[in-house]
C-alpha atoms as a PDB file:
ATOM      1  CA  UNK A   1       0.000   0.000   0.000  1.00  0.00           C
ATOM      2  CA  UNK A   2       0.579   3.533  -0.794  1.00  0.00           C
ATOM      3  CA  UNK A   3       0.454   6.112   1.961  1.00  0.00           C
ATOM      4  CA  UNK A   4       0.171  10.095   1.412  1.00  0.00           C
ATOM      5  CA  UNK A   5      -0.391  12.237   4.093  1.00  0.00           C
ATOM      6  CA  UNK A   6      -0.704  15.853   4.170  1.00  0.00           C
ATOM      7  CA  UNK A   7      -1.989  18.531   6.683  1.00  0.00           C
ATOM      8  CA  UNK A   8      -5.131  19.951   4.628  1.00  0.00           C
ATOM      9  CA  UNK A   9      -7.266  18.261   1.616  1.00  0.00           C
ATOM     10  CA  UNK A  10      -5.233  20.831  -0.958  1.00  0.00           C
ATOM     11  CA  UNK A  11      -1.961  18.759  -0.157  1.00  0.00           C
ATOM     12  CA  UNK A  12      -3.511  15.596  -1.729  1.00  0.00           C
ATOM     13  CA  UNK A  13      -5.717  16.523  -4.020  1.00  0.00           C
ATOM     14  CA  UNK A  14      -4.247  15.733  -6.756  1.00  0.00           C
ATOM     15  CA  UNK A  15      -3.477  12.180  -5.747  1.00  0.00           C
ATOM     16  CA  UNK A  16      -7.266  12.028  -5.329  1.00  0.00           C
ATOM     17  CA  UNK A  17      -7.736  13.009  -8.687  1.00  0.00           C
ATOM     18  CA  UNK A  18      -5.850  10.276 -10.065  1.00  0.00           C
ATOM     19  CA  UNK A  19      -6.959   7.890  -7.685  1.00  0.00           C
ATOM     20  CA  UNK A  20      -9.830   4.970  -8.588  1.00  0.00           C
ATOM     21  CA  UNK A  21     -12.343   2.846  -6.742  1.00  0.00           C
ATOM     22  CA  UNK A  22     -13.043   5.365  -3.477  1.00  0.00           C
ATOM     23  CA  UNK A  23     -13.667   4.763  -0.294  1.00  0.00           C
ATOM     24  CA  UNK A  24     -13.702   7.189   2.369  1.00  0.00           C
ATOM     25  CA  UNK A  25     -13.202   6.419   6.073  1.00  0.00           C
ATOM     26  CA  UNK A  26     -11.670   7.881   9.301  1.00  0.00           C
ATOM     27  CA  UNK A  27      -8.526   6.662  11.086  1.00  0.00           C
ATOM     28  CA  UNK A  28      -8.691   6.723  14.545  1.00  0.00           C
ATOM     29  CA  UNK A  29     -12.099   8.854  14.090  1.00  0.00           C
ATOM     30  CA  UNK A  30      -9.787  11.757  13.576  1.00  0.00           C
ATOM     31  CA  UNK A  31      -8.250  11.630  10.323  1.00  0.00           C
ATOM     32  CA  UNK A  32     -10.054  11.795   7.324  1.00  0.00           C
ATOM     33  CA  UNK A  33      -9.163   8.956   4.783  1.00  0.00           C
ATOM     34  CA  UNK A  34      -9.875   8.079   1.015  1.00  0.00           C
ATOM     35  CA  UNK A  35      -8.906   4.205   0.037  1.00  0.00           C
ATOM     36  CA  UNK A  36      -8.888   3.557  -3.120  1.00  0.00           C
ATOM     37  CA  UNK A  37      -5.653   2.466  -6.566  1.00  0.00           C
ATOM     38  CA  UNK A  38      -3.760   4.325  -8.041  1.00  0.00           C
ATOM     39  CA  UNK A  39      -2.001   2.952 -11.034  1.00  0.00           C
ATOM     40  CA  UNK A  40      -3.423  -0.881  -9.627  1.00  0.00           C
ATOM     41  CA  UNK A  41      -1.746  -0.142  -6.300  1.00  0.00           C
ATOM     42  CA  UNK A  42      -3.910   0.275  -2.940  1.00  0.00           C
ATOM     43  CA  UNK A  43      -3.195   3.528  -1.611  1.00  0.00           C
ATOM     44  CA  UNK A  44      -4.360   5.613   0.747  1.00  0.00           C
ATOM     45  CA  UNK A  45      -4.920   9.732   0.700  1.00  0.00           C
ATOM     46  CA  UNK A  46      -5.149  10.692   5.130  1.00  0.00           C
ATOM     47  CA  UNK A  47      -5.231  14.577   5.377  1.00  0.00           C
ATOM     48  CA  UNK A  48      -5.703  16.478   8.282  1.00  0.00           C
ATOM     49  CA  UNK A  49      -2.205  15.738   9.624  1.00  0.00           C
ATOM     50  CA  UNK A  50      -0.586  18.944  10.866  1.00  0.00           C
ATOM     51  CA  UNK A  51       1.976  17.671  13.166  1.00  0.00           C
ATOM     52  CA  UNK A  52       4.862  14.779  13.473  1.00  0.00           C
ATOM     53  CA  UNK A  53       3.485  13.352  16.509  1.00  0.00           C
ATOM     54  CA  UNK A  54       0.394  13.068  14.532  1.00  0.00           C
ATOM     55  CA  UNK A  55       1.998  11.846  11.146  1.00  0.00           C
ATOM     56  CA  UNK A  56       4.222   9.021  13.146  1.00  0.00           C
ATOM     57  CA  UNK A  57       0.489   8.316  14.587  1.00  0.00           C
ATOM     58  CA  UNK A  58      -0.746   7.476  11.478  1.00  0.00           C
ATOM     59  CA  UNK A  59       2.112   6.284  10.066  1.00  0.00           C
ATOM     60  CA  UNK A  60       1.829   3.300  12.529  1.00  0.00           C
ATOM     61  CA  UNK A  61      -1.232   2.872  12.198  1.00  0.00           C
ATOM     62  CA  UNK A  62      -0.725   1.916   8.535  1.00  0.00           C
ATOM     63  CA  UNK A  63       2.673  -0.350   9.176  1.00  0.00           C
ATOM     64  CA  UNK A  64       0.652  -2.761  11.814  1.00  0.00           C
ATOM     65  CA  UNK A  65      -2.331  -3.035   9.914  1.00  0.00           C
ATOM     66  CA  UNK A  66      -1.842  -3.198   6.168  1.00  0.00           C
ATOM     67  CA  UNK A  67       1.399  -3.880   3.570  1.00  0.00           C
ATOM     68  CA  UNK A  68       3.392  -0.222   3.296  1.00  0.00           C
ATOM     69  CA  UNK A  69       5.359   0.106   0.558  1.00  0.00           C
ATOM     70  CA  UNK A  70       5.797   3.937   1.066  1.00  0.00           C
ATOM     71  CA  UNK A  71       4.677   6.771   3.131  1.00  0.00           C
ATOM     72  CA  UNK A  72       4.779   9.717   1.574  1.00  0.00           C
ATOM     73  CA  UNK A  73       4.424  13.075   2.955  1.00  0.00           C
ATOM     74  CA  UNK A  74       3.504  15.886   1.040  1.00  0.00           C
ATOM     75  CA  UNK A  75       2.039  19.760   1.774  1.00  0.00           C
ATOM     76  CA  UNK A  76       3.154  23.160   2.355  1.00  0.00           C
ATOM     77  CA  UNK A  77       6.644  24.783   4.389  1.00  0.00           C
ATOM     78  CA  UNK A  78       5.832  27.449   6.415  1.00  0.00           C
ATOM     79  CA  UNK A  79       9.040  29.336   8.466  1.00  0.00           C
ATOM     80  CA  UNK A  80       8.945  31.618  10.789  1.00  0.00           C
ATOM     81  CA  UNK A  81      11.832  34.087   9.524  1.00  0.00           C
ATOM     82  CA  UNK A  82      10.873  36.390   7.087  1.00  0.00           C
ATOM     83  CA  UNK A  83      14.814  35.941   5.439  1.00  0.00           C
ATOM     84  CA  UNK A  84      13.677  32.779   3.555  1.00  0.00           C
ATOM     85  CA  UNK A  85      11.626  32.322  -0.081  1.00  0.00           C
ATOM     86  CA  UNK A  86       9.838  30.365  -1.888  1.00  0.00           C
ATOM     87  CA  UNK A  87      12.670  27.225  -3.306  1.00  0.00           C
ATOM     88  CA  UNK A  88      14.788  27.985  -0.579  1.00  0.00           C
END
């Protein structure tokens, strides 16, 4: 299986675009989930995962009960000094 996480539904839309059979679902009745193949794969799109604690959550959650291939984490850098840009 094929894991992306990212912190709001923008992150992995695109994924969702491309992905087939859909089936939505929570994980631990916090984290909004779409199941479904991408490219005759399983994956799974989880969104709604702002911090590490939260992403190694999840993460685990996925390595005990299914097949990970990857985890892939994807979304937007934010930094608090004002000094870096965007490609930095």
């Amino acid at each position: 299986m094929i894991v992306i996480m990212g912190s709001t539904h923008d992150d992995v839309i695109y994924y969702e675009s491309i992905l087939s059979d859909k089936r939505e679902s929570w994980i631990y009745a916090k984290y909004p989930a779409i199941f479904g193949k991408i490219l005759n794969q399983e994956a799974c799109l989880v969104y709604d995962v702002y911090t590490s604690y939260s992403s190694e959550a999840v993460a685990m959650y996925f390595i005990r009960n299914f097949f990970v291939v990857l985890i892939l984490s994807v979304g937007t850098v934010r930094s608090y000094s004002k000094d870096v840009q965007f490609g930095d």
